[in-house]
Protein backbone atom coordinates (compact mmCIF):
# COMPACT_ATOMS: atom_id res chain seq x y z
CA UNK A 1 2.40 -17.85 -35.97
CA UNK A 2 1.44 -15.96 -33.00
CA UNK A 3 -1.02 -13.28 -33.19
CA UNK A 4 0.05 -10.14 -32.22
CA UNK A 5 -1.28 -7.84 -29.86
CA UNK A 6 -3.56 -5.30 -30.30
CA UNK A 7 -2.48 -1.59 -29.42
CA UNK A 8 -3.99 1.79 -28.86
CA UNK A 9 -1.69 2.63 -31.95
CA UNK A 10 -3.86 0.02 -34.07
CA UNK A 11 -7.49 1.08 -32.90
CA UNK A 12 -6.43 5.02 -33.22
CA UNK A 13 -5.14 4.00 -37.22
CA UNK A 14 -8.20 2.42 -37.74
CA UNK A 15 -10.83 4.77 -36.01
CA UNK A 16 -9.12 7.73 -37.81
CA UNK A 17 -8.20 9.66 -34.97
CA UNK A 18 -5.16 10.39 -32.14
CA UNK A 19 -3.93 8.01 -29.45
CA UNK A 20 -4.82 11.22 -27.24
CA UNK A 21 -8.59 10.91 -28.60
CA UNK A 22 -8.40 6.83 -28.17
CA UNK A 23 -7.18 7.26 -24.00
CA UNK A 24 -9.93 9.35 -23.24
CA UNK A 25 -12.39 7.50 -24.72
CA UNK A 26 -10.90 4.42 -23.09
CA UNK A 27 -10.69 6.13 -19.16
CA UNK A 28 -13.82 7.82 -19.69
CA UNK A 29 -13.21 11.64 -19.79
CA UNK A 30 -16.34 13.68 -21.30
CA UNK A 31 -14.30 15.93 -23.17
CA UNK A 32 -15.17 13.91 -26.87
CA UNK A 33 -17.61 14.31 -29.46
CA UNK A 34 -20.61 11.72 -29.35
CA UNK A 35 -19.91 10.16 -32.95
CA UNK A 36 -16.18 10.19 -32.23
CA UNK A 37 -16.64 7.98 -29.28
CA UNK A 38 -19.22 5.92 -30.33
CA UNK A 39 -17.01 5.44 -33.51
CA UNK A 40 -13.32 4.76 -31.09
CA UNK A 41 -15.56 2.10 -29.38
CA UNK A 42 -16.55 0.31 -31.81
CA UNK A 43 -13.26 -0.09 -33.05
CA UNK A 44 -12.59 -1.31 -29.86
CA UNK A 45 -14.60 -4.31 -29.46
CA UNK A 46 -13.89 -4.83 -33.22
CA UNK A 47 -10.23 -5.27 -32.75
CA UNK A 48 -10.60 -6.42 -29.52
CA UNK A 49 -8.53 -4.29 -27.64
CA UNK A 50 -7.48 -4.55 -24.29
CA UNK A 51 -6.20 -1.64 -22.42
CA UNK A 52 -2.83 -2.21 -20.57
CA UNK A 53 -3.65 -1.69 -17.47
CA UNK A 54 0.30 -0.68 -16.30
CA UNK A 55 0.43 1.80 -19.12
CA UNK A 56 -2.64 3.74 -18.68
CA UNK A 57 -1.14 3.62 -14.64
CA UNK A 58 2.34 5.29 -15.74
CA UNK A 59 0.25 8.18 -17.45
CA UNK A 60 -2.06 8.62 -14.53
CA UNK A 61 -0.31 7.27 -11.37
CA UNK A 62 -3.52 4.51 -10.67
CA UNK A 63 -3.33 1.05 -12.41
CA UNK A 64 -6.94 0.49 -10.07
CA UNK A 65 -5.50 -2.64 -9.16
CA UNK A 66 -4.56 -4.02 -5.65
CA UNK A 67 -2.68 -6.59 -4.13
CA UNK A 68 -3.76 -9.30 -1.56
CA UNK A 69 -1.04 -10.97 0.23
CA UNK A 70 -2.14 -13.93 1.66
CA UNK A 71 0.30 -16.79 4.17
CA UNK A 72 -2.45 -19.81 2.16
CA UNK A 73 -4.77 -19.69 -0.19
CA UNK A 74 -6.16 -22.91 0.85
CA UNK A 75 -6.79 -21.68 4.59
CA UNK A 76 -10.40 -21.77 4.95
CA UNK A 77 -9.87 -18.52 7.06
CA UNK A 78 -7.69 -16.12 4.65
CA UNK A 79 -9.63 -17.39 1.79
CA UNK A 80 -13.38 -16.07 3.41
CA UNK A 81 -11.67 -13.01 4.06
CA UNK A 82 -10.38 -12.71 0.55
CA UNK A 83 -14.23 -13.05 -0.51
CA UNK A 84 -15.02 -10.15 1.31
CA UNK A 85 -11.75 -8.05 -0.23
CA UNK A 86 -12.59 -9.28 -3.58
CA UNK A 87 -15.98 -8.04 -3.26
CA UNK A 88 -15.64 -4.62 -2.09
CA UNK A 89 -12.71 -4.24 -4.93
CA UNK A 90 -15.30 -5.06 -7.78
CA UNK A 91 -17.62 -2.46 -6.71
CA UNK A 92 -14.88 -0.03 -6.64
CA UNK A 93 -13.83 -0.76 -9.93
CA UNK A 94 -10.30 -2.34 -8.80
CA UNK A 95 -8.42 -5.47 -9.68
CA UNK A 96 -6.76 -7.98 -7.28
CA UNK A 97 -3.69 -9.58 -7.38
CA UNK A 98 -3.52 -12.21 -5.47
CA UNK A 99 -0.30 -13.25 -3.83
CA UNK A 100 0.23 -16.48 -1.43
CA UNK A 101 3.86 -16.25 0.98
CA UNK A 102 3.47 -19.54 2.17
CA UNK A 103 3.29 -17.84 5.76
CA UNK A 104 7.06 -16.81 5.17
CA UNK A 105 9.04 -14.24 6.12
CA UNK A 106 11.24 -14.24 3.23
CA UNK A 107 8.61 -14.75 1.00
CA UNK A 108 6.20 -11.98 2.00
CA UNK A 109 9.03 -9.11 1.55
CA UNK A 110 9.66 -10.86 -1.97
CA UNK A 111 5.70 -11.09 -3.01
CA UNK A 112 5.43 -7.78 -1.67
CA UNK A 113 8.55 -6.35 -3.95
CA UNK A 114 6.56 -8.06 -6.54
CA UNK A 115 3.42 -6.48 -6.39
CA UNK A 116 5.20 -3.08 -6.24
CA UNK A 117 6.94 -3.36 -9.41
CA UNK A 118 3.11 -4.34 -10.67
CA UNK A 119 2.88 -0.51 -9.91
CA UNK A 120 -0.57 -1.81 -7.62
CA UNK A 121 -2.30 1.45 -6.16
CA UNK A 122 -2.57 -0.51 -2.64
CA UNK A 123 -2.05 -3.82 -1.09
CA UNK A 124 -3.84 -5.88 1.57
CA UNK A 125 -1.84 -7.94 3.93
CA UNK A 126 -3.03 -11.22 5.26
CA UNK A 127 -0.38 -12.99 7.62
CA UNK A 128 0.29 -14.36 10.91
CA UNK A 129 2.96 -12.47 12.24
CA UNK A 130 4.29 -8.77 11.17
CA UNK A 131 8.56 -8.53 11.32
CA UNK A 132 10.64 -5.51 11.57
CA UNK A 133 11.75 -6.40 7.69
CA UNK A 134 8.54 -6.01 7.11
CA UNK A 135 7.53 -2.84 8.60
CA UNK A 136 10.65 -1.14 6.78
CA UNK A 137 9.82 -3.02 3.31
CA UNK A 138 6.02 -1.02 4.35
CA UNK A 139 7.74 1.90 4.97
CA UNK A 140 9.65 2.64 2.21
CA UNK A 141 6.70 1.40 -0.23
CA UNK A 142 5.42 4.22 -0.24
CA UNK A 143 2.07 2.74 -1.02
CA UNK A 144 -1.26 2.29 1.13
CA UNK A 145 -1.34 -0.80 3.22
CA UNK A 146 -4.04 -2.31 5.32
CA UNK A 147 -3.95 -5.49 7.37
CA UNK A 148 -6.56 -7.85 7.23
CA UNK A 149 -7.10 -10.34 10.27
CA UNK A 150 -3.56 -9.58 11.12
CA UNK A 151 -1.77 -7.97 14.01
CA UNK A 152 0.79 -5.48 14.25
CA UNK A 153 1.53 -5.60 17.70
CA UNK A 154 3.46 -1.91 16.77
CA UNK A 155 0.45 -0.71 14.97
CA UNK A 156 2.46 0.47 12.01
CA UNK A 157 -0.42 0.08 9.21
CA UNK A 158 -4.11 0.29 9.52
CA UNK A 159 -5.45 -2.98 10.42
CA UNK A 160 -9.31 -5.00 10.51
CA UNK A 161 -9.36 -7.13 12.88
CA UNK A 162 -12.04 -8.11 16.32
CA UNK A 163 -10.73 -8.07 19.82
CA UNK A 164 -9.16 -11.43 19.88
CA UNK A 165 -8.16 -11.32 23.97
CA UNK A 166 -11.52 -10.02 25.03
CA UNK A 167 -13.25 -13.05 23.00
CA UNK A 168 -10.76 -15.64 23.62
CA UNK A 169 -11.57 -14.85 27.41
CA UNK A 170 -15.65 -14.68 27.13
CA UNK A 171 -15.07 -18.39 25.32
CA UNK A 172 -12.71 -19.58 27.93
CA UNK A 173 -15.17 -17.81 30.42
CA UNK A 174 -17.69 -20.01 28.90
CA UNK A 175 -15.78 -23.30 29.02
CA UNK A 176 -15.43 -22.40 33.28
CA UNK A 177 -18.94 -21.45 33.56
CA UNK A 178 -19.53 -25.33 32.26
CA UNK A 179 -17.67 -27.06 35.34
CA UNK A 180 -14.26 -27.06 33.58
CA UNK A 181 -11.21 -26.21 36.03
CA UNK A 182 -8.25 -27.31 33.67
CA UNK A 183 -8.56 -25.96 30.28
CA UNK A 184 -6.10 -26.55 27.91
CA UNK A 185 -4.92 -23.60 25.77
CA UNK A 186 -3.89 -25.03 22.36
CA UNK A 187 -2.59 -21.55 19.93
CA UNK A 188 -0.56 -21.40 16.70
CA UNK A 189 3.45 -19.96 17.50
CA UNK A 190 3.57 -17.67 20.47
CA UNK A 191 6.04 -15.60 18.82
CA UNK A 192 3.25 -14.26 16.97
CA UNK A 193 1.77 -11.46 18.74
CA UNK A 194 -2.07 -12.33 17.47
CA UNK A 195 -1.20 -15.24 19.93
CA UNK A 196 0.95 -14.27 22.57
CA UNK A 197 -0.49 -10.65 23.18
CA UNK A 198 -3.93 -11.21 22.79
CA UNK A 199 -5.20 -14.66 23.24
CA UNK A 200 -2.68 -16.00 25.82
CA UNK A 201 -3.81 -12.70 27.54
CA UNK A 202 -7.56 -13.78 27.02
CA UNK A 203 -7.21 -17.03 28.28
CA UNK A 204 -5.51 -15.92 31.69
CA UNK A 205 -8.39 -13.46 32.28
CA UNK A 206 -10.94 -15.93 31.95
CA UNK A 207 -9.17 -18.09 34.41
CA UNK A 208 -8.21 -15.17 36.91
CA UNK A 209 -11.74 -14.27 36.48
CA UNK A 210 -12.66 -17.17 37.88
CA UNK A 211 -9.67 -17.47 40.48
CA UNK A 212 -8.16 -20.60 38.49
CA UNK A 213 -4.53 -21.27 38.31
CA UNK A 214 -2.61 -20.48 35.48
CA UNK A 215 -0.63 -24.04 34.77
CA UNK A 216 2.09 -22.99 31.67
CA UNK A 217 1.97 -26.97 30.71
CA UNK A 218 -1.35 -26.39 29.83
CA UNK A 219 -0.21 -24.30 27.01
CA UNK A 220 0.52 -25.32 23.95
CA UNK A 221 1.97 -23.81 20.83
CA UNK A 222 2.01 -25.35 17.25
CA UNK A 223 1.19 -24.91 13.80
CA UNK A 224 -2.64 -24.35 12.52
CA UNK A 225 -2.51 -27.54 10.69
CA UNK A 226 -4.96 -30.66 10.98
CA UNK A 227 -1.82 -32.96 11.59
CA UNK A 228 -0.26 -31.04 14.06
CA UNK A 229 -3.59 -31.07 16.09
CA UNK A 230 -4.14 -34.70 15.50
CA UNK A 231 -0.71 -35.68 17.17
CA UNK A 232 -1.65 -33.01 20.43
CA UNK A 233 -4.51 -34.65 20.90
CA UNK A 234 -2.30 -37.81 22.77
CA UNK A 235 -0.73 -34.99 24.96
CA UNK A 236 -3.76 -33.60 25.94
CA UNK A 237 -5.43 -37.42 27.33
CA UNK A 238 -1.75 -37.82 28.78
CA UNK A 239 -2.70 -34.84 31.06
CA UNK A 240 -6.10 -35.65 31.98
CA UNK A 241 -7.58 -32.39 31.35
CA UNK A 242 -11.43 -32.06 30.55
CA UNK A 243 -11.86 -28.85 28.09
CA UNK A 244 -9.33 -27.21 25.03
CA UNK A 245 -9.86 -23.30 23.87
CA UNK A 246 -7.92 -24.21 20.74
CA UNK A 247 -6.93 -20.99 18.48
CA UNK A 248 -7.89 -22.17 14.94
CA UNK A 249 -10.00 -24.36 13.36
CA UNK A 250 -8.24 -27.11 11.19
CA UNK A 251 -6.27 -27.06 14.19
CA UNK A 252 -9.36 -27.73 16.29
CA UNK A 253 -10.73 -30.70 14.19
CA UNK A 254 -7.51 -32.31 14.60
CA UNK A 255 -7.38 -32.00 18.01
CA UNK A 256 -10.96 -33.42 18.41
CA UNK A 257 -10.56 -36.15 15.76
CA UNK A 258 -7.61 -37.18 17.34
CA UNK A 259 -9.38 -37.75 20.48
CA UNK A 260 -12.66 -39.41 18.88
CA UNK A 261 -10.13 -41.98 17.63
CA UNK A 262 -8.69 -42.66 20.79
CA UNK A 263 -12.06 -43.66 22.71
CA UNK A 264 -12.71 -40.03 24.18
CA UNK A 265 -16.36 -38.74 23.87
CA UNK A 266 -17.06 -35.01 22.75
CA UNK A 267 -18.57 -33.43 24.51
CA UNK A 268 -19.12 -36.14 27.58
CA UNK A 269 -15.64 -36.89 28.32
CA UNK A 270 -14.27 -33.86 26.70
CA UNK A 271 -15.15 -30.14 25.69
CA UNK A 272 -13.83 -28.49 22.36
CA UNK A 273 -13.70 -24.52 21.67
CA UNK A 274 -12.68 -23.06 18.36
CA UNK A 275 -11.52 -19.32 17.50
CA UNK A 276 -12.77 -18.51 13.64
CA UNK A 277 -16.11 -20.57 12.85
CA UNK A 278 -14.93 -21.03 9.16
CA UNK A 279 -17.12 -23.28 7.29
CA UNK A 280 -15.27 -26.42 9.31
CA UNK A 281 -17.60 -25.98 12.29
CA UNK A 282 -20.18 -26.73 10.71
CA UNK A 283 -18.80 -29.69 8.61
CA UNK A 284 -17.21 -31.70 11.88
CA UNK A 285 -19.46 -34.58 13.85
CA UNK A 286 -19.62 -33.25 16.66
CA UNK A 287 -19.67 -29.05 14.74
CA UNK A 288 -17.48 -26.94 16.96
CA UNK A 289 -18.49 -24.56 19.47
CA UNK A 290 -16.86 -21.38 17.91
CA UNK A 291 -16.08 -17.73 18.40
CA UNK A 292 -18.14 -15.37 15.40
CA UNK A 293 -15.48 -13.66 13.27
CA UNK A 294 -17.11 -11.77 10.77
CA UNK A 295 -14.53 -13.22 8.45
CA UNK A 296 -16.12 -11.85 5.21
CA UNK A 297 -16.62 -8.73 6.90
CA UNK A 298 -13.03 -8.10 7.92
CA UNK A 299 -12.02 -8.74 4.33
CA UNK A 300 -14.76 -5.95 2.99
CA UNK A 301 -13.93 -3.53 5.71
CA UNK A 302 -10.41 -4.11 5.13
CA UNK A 303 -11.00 -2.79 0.78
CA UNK A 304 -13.17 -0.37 1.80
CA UNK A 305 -10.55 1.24 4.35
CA UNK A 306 -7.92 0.95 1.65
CA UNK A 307 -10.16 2.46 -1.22
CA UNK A 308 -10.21 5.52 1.40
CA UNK A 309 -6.50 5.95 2.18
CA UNK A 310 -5.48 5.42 -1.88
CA UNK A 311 -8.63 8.64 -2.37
CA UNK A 312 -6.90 10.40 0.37
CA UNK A 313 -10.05 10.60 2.29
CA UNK A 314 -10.04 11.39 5.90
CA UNK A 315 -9.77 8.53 8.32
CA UNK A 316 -11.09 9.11 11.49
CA UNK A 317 -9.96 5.29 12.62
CA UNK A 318 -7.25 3.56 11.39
CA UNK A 319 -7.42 0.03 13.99
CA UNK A 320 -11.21 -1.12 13.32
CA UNK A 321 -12.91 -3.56 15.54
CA UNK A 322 -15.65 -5.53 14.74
CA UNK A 323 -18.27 -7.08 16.53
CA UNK A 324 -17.55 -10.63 17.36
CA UNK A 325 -20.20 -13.71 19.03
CA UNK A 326 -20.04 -17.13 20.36
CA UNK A 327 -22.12 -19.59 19.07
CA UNK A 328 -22.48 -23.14 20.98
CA UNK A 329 -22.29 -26.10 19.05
CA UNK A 330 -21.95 -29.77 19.98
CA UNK A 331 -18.24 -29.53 21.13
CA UNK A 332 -19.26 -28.12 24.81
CA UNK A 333 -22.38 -29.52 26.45
């Protein structure tokens, strides 16, 4: 048979007093006798009991619990960040949800419906791309929303993030400044604006900077997966070019295993730049040559900013930018 659950009705029966008494001794309010909560409690842990976290949110508007939308939970890059929200949430006292969208569209607008019916007091948005569904399904939420590594290229929400054109240009600027004069710019979709309006951008500075030609067949656009960056890798020898700024890191050690198994030497023959320095740098022979994202950071910024707009605190900036670095590793020579 299976054992039933265990309500406030049960511990207030037992412990001899109201369900009234039993909530406050349960959400912490002052306003009961020593012995009467010290009697409530142990009742409590006798039975137990297990507050429902929805109910005690319909009586006072906060279930302190908070939803993370994420496009993969296996992407070394949304799951460092989700560290840093996870984190900041436990010191706050809040519980995530997490919730993966598979990176689409559809998906996100029906995790996101999800979470709301969860009655969640805010939600955290990981994902590569923000639509116009989207930005209505945020609108009429209702409910505080902060993007995490993510751009809104209409700047609809509050948002973490580091200033992906500037830093994709010092890296490309860095790849130049190492006798490279055709760089290869290898980026997830460019209808993403993360990609098309910041580190497309960056990559043309760093080569008007240095009065290069911009070649469009030196771009290419794909999806942030090992496989995909594997098969580019052909492409790229095809072309004969000496350097790639690539835009994400499994995408990266595709790229550059692709070419180790095809004869080419990294870093003699060829030069290899990364965008997030997850822990995959650092695991690949040669490790990558990297931009610094404060990934953990972003995440933990990202709660903390959130934990302000559900207090109603003032915000004096909703678009943070954190400090990025570049750290050479044995990609580039």
């Amino acid at each position: 048979m299976e054992k039933q659950k265990v309500t406030i009705y049960d511990v207030a029966h037992q412990a001899q007093v109201s369900m009234a008494t039993v909530s406050r001794v349960v959400n912490g309010n002052s306003n009961v006798k020593p012995l009467t909560r010290k009697k409530v409690l142990k009742v409590i842990k006798d039975l137990n009991y297990h507050p429902n976290a929805v109910a005690r949110g319909l009586a006072s508007k906060r279930t302190t619990t908070v939803g993370v939308i994420t496009p993969n939970v296996a992407d070394t890059y949304f799951s460092e960040l989700a560290l840093g929200i996870d984190d900041i949430a436990a010191m706050y006292k809040y519980n995530i949800i997490l919730a993966n969208s598979d990176d689409n569209s559809k998906k996100e607008i029906h995790v996101l419906n999800t979470l709301l019916t969860k009655q969640v007091d805010g939600i955290i948005f990981m994902g590569n791309e923000i639509t116009d569904a989207l930005r209505k399904k945020f609108r009429e939420a209702k409910t505080p929303i902060v993007l995490a590594g993510s751009i809104d290229s209409k700047k609809t929400e509050p948002s973490v993030n580091i200033d992906y054109r500037q830093a994709t240009k010092d890296e490309v600027s860095h790849l130049i400044e190492r006798g490279n004069k055709h760089i290869a710019f290898v980026t997830g979709s460019l209808d993403q604006a993360i990609n098309s309006k910041h580190r497309l951008l960056g990559y043309q500075d760093a080569l008007k900077k240095y009065q290069l030609p911009y070649d469009p067949k030196l771009v290419f656009s794909t999806d942030r997966s090992y496989h995909s960056g594997y098969k580019l890798s052909q492409r790229l020898i095809k072309l004969n070019v000496s350097a790639a700024m690539v835009s994400n890191d499994e995408l990266a050690a595709g790229v550059m295993n692709g070419l180790t198994d095809s004869g080419i030497r990294i870093p003699d023959q060829f030069e290899i730049a990364t965008s997030d320095d997850t822990k995959l740098t650092k695991m690949t022979r040669p490790t990558m040559t990297s931009i610094t994202q404060p990934l953990y950071d972003i995440g933990a910024v990202a709660m903390r900013l959130l934990t302000k707009i559900m207090n109603k605190d003032k915000i004096t900036n909703q678009d943070v930018l954190l400090p990025y670095g570049l750290i050479k590793r044995n990609s580039t020579k």
